[in-house]
PDB file of N, CA and C in Angstrom:
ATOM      1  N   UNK A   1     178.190 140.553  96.292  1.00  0.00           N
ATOM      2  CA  UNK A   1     177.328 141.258  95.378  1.00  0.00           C
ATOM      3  C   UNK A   1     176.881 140.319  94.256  1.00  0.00           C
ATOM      4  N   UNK A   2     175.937 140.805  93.628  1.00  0.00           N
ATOM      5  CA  UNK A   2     175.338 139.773  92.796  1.00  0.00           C
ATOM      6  C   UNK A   2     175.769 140.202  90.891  1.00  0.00           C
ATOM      7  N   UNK A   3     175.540 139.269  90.317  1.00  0.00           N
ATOM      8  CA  UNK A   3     175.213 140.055  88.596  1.00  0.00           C
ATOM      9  C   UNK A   3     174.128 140.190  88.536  1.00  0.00           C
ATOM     10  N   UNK A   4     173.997 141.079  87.807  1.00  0.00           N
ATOM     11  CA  UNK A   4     172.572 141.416  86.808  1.00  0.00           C
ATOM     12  C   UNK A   4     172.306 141.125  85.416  1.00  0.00           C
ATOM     13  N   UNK A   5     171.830 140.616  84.369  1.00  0.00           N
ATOM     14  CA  UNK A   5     171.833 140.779  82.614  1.00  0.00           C
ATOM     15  C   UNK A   5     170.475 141.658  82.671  1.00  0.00           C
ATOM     16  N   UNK A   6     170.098 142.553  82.446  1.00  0.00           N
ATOM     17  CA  UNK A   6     168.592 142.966  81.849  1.00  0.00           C
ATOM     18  C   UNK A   6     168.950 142.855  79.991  1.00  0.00           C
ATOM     19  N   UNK A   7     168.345 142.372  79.774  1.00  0.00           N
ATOM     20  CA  UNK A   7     168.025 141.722  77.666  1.00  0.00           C
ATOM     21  C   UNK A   7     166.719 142.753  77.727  1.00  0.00           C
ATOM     22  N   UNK A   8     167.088 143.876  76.633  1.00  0.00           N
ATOM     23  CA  UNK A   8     166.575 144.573  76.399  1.00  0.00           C
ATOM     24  C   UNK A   8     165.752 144.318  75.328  1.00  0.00           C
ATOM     25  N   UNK A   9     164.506 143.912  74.647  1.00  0.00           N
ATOM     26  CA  UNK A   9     164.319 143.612  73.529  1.00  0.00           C
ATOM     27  C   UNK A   9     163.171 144.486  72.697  1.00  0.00           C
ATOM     28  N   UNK A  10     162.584 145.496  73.771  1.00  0.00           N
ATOM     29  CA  UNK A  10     161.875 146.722  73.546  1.00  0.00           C
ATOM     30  C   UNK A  10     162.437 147.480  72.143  1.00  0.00           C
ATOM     31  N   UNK A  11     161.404 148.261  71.873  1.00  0.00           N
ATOM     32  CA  UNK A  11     161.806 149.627  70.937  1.00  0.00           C
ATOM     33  C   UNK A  11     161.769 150.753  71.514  1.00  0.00           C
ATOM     34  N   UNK A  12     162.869 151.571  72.781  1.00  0.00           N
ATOM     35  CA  UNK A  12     162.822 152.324  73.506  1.00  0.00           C
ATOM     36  C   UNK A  12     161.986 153.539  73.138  1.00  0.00           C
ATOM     37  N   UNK A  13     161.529 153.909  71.948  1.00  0.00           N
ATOM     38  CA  UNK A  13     160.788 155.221  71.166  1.00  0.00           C
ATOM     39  C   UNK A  13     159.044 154.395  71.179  1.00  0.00           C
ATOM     40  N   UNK A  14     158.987 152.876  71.124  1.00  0.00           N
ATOM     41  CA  UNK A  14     157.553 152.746  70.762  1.00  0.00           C
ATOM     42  C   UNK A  14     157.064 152.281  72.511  1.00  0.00           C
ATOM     43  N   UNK A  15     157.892 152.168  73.450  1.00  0.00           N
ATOM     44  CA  UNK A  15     157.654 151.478  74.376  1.00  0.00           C
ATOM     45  C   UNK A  15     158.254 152.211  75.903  1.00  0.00           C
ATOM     46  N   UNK A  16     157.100 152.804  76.339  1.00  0.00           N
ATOM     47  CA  UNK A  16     157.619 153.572  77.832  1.00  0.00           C
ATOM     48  C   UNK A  16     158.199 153.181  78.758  1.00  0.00           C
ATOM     49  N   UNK A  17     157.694 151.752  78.874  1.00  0.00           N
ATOM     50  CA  UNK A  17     158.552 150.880  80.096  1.00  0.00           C
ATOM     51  C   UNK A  17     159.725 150.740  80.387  1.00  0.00           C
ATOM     52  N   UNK A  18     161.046 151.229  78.859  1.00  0.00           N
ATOM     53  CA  UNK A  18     162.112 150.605  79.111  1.00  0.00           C
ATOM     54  C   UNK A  18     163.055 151.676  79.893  1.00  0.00           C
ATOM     55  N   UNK A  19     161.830 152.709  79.996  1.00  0.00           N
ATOM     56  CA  UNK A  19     162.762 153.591  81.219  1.00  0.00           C
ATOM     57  C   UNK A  19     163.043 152.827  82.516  1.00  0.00           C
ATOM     58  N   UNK A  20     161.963 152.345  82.911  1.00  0.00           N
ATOM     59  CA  UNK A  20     162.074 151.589  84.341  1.00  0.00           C
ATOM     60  C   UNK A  20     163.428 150.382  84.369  1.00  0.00           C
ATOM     61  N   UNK A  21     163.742 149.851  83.209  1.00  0.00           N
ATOM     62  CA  UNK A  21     164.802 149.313  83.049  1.00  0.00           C
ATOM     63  C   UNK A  21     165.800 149.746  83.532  1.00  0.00           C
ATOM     64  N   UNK A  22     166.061 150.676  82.373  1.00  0.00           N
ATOM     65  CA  UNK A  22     167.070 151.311  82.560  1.00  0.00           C
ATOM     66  C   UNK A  22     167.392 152.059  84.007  1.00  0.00           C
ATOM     67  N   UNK A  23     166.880 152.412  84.440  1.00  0.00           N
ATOM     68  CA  UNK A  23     167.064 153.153  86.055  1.00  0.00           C
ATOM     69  C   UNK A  23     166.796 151.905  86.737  1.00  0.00           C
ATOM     70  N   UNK A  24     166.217 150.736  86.725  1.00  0.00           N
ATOM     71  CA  UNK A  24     166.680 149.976  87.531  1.00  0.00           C
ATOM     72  C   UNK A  24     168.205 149.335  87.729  1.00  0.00           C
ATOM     73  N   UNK A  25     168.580 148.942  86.451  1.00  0.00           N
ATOM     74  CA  UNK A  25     169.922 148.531  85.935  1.00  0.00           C
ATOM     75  C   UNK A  25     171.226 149.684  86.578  1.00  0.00           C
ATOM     76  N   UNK A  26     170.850 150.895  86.345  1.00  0.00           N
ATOM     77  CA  UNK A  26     171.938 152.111  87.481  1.00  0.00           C
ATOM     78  C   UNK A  26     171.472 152.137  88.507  1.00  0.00           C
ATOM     79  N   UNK A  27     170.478 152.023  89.185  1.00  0.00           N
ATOM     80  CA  UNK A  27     170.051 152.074  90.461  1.00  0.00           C
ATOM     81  C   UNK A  27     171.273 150.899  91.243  1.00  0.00           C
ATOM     82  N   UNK A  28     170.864 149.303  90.464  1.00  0.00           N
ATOM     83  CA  UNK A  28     171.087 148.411  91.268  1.00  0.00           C
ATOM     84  C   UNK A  28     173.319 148.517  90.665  1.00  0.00           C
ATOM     85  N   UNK A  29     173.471 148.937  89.827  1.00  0.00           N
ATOM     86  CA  UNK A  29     175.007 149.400  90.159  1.00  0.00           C
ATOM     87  C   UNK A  29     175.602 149.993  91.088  1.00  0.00           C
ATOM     88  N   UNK A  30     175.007 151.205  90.968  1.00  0.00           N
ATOM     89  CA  UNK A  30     175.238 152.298  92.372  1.00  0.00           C
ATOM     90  C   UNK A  30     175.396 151.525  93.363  1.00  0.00           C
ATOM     91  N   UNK A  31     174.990 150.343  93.953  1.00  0.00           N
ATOM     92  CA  UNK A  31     175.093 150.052  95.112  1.00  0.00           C
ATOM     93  C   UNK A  31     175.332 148.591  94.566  1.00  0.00           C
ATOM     94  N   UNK A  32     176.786 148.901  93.662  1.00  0.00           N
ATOM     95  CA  UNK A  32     177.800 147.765  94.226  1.00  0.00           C
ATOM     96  C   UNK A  32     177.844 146.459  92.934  1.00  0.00           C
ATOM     97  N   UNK A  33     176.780 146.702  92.204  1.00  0.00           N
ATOM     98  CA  UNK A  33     176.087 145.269  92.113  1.00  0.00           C
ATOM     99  C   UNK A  33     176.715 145.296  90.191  1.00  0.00           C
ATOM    100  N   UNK A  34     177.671 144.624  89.765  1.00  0.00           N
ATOM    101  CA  UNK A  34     177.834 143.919  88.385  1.00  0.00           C
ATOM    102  C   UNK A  34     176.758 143.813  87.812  1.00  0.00           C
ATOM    103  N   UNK A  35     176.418 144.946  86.549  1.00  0.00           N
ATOM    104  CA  UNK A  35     174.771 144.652  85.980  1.00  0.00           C
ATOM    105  C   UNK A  35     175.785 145.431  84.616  1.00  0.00           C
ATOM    106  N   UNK A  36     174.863 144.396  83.726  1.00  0.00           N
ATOM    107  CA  UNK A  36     175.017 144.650  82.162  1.00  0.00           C
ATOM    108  C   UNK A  36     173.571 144.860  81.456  1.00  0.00           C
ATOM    109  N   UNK A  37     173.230 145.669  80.542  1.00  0.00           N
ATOM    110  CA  UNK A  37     172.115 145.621  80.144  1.00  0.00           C
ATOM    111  C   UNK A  37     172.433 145.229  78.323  1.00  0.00           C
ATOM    112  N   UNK A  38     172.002 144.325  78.222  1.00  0.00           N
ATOM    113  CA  UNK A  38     172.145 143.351  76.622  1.00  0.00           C
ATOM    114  C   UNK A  38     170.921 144.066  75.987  1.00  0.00           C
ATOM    115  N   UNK A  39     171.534 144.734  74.536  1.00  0.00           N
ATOM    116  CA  UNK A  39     170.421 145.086  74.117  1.00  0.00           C
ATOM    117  C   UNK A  39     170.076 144.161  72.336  1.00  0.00           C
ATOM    118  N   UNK A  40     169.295 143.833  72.276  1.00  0.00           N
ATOM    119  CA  UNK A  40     168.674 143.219  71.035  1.00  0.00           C
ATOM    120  C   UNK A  40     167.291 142.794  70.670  1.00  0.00           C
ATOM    121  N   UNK A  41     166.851 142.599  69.667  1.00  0.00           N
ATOM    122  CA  UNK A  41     165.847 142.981  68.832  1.00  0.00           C
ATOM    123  C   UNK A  41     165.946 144.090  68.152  1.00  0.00           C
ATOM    124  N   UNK A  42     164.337 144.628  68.540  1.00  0.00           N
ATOM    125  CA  UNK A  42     164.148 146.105  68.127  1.00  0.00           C
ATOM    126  C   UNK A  42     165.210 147.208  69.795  1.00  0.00           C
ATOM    127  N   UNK A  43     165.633 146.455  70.516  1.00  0.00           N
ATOM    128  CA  UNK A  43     166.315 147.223  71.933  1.00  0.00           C
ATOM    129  C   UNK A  43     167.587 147.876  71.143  1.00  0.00           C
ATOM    130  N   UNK A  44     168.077 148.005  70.108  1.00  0.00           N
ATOM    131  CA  UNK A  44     169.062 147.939  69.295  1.00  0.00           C
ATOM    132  C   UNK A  44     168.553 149.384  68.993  1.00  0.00           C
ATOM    133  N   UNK A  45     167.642 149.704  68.767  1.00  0.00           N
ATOM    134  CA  UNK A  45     166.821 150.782  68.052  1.00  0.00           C
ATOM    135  C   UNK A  45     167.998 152.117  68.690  1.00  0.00           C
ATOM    136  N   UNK A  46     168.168 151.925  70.340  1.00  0.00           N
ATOM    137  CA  UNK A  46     168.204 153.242  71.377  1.00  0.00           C
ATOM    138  C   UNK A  46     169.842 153.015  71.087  1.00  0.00           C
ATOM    139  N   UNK A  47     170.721 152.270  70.345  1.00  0.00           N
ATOM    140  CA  UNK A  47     172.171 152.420  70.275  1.00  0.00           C
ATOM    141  C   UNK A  47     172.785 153.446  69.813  1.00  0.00           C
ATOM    142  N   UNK A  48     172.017 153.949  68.813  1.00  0.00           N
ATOM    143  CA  UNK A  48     172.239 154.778  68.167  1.00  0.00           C
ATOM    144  C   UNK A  48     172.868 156.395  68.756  1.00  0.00           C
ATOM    145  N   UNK A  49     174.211 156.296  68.517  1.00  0.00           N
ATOM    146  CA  UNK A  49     174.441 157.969  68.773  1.00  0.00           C
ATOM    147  C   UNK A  49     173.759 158.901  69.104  1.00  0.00           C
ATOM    148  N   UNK A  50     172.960 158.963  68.128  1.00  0.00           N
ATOM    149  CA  UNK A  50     172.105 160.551  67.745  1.00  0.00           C
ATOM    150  C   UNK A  50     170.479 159.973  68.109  1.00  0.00           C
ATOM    151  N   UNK A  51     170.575 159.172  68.638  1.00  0.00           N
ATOM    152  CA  UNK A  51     168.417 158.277  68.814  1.00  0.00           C
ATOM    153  C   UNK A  51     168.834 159.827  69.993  1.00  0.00           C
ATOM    154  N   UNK A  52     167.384 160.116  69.319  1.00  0.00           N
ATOM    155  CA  UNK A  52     166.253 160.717  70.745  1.00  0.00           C
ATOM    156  C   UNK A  52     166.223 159.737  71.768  1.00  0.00           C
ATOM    157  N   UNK A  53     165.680 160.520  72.842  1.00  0.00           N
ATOM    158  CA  UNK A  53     165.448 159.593  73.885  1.00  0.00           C
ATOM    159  C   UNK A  53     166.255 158.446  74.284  1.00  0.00           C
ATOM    160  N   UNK A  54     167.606 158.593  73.438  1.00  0.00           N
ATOM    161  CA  UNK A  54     168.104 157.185  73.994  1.00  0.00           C
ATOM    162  C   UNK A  54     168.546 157.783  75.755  1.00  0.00           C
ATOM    163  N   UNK A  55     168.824 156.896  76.129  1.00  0.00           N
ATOM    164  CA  UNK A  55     169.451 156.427  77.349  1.00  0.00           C
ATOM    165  C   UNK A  55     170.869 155.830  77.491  1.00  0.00           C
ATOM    166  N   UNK A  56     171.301 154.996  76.496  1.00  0.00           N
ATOM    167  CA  UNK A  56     172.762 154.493  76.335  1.00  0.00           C
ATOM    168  C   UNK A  56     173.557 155.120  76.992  1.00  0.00           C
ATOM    169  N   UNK A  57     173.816 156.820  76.220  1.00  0.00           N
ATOM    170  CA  UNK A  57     175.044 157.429  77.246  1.00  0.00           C
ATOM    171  C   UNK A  57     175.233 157.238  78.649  1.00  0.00           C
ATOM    172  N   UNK A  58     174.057 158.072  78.881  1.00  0.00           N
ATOM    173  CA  UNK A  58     173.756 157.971  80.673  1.00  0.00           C
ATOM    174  C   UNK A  58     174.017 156.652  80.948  1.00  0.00           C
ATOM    175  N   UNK A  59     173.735 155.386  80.717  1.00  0.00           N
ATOM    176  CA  UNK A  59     173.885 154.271  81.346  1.00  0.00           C
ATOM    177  C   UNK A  59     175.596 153.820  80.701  1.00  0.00           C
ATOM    178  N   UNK A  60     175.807 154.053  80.160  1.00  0.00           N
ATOM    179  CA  UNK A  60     177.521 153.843  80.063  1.00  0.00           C
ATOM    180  C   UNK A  60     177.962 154.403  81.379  1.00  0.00           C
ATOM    181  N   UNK A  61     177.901 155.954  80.997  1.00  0.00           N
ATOM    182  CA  UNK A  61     178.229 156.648  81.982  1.00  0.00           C
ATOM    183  C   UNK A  61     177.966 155.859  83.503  1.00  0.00           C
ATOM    184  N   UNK A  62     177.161 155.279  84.453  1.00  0.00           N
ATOM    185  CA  UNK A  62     177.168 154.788  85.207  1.00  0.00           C
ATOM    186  C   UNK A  62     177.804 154.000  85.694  1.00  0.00           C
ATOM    187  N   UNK A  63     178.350 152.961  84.640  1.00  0.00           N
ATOM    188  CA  UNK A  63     179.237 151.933  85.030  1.00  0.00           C
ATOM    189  C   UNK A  63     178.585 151.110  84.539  1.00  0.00           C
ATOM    190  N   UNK A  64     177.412 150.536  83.784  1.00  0.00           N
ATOM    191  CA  UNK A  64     176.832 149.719  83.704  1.00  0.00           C
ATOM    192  C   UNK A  64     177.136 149.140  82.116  1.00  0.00           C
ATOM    193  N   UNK A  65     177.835 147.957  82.105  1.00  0.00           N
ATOM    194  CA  UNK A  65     178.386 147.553  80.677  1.00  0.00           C
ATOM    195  C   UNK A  65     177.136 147.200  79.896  1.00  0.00           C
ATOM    196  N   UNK A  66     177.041 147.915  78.707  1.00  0.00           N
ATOM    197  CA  UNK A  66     175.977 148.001  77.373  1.00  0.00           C
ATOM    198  C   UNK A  66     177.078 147.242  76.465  1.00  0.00           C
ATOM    199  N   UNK A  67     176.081 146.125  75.959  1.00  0.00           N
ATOM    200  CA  UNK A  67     176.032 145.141  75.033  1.00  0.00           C
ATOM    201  C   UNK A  67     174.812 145.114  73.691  1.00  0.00           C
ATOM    202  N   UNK A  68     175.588 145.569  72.496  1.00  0.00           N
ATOM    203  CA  UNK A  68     174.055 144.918  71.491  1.00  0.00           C
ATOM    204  C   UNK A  68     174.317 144.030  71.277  1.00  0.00           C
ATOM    205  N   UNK A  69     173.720 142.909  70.818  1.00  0.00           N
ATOM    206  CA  UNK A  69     173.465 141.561  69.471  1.00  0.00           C
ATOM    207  C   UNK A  69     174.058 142.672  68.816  1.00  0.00           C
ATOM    208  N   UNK A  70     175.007 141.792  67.717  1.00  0.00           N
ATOM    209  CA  UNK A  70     175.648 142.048  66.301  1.00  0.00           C
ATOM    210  C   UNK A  70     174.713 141.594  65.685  1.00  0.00           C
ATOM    211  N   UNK A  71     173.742 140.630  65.780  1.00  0.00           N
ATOM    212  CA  UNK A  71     172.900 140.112  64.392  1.00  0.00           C
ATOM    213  C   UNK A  71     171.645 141.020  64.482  1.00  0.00           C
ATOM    214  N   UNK A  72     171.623 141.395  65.581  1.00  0.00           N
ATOM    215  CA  UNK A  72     170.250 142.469  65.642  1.00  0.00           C
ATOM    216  C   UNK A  72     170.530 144.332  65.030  1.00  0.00           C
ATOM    217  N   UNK A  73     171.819 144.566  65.112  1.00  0.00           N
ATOM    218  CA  UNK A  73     172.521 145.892  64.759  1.00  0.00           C
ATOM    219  C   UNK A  73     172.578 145.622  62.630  1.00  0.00           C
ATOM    220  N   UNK A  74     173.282 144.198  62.738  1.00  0.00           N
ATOM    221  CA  UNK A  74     173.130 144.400  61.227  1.00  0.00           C
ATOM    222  C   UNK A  74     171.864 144.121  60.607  1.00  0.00           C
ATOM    223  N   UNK A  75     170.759 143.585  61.104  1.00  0.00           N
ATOM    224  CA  UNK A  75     169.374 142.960  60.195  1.00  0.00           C
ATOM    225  C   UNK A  75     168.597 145.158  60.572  1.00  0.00           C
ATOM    226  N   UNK A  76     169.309 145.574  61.431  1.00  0.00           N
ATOM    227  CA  UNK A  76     168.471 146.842  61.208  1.00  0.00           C
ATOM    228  C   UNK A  76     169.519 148.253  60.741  1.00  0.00           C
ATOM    229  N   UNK A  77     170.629 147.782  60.075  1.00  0.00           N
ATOM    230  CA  UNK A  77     171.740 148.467  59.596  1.00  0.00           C
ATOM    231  C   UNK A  77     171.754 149.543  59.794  1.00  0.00           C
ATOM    232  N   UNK A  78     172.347 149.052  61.328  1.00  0.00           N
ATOM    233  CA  UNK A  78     173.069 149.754  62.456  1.00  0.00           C
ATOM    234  C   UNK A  78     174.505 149.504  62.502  1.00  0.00           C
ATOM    235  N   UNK A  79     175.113 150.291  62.241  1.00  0.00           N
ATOM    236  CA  UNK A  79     176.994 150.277  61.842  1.00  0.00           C
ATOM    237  C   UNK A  79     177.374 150.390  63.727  1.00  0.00           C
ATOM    238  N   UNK A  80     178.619 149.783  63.520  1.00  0.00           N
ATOM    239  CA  UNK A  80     179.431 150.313  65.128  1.00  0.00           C
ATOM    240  C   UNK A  80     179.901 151.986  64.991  1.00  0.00           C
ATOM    241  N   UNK A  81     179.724 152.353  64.030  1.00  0.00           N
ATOM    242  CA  UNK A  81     180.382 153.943  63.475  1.00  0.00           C
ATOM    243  C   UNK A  81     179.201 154.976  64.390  1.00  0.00           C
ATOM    244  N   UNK A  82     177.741 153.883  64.019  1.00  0.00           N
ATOM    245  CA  UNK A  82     176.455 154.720  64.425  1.00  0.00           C
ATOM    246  C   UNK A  82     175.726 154.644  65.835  1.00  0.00           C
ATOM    247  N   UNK A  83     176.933 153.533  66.391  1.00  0.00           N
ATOM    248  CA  UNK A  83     176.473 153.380  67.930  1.00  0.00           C
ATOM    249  C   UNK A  83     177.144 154.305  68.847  1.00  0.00           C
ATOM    250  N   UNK A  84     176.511 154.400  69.969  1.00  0.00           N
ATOM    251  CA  UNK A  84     177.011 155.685  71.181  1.00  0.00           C
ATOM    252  C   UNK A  84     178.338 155.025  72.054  1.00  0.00           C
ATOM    253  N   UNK A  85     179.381 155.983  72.252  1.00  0.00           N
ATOM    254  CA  UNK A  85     180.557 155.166  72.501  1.00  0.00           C
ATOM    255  C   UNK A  85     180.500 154.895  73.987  1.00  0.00           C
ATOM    256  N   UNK A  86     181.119 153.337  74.151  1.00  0.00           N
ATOM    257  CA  UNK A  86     180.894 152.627  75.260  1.00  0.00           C
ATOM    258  C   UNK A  86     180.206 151.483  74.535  1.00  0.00           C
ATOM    259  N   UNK A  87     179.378 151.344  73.508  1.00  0.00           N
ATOM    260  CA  UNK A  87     178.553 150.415  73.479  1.00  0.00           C
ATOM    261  C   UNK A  87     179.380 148.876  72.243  1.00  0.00           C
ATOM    262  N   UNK A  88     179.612 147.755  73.182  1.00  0.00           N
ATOM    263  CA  UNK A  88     179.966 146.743  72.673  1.00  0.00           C
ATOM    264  C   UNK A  88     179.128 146.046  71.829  1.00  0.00           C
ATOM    265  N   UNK A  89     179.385 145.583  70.445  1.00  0.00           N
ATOM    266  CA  UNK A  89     178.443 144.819  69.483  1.00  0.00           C
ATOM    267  C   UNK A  89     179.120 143.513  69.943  1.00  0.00           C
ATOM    268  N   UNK A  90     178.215 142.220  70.528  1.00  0.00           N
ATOM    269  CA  UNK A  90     178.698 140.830  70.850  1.00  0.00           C
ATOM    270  C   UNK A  90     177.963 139.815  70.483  1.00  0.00           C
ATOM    271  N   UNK A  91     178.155 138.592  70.385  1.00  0.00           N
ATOM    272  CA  UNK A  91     177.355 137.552  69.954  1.00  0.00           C
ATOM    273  C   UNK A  91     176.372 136.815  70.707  1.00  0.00           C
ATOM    274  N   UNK A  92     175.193 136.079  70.491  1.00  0.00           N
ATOM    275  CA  UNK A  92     174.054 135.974  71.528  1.00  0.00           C
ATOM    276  C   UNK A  92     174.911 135.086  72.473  1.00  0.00           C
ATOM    277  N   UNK A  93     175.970 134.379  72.257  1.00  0.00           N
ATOM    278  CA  UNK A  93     177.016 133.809  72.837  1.00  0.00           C
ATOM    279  C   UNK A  93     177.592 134.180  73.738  1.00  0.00           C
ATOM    280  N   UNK A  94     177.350 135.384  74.123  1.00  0.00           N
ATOM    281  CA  UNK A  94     178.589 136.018  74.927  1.00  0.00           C
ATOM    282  C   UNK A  94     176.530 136.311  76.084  1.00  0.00           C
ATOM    283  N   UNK A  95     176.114 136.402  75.527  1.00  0.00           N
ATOM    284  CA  UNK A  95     174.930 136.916  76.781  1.00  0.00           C
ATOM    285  C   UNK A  95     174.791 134.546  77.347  1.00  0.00           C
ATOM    286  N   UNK A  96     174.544 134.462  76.769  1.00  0.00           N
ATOM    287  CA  UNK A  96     174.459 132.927  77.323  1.00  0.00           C
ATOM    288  C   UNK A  96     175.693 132.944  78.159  1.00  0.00           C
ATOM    289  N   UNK A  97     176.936 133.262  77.769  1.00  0.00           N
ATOM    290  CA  UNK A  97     178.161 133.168  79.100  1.00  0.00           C
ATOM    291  C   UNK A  97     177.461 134.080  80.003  1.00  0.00           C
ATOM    292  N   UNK A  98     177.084 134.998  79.960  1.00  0.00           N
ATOM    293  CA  UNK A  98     176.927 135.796  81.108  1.00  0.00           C
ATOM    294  C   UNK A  98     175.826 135.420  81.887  1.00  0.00           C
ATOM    295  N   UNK A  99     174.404 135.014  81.597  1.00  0.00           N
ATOM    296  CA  UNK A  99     173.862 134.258  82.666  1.00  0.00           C
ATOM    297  C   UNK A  99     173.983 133.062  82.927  1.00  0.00           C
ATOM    298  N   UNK A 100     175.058 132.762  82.913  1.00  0.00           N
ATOM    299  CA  UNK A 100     175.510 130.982  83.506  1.00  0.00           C
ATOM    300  C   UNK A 100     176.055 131.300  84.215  1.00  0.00           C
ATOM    301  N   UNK A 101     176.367 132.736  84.514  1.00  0.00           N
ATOM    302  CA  UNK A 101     177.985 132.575  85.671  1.00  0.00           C
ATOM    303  C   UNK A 101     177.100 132.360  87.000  1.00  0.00           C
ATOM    304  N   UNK A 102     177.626 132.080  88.077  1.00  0.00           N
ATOM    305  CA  UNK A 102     177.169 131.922  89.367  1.00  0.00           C
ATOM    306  C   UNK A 102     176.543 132.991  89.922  1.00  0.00           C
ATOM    307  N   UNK A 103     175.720 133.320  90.335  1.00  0.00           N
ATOM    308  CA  UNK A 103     175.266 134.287  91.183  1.00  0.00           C
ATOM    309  C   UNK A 103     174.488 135.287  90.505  1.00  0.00           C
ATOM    310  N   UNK A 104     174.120 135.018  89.072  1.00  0.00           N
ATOM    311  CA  UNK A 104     173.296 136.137  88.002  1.00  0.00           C
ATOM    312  C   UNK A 104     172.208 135.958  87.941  1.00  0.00           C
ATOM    313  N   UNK A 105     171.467 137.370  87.758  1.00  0.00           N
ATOM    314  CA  UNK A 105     170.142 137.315  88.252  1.00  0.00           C
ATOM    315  C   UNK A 105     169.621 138.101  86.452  1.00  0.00           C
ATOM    316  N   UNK A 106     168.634 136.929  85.779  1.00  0.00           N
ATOM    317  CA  UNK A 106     168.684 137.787  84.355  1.00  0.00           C
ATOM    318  C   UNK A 106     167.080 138.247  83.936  1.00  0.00           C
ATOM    319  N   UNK A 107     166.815 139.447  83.417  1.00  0.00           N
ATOM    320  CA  UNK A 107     165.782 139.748  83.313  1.00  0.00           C
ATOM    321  C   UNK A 107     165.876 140.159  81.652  1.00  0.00           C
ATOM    322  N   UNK A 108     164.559 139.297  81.169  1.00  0.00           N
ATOM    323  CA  UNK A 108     164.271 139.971  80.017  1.00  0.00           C
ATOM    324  C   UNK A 108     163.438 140.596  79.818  1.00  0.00           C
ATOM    325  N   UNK A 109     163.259 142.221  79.241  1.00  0.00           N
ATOM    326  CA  UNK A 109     161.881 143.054  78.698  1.00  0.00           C
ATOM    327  C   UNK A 109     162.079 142.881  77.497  1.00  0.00           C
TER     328      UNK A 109
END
């Protein structure tokens, strides 16, 4: 099976597309496949607990490990108190380990 990173960098409320993300990212779990979806920039926006329209839960729920940027959560003061649980705050450091590993396939929106 392969990895996945999708780098989310959308504003899930100003930008329709990042549905297709997101259901791609559980789609390609369901069948097997190590996929993380990294969220930062304005992608930080949909972390939020209580965001409309987020998606986060549901994609926790799947199996699919959710990652924000910490520097993108604090420049839009976003607390870990105010993110949806499941969701890891990590350093752009930790997404650079993850598409180096062997066999990762990384997409950024």
């Amino acid at each position: 099976m392969s990895n996945y990173v999708f780098i989310e960098s959308r504003d899930p409320f100003g930008s329709g597309d990042t549905n297709s993300i997101s259901e791609t990212a559980v789609a390609l779990r369901k069948k097997g496949h190590t996929v993380t979806l990294f969220l930062v920039e304005n992608g930080v926006l949909g972390a939020r607990k209580h965001a409309a329209k987020s998606q986060v839960p549901s994609i926790v729920e799947s199996g699919v490990t959710v990652l924000a940027d910490d520097f993108s959560l604090q420049k839009r003061g976003i607390s870990m108190d105010e993110c949806a649980a499941g969701l890891q705050a990590v350093t752009m450091i930790h997404l650079i380990d993850l598409i180096v590993q062997e066999n990762t396939k990384a997409v950024w929106h």
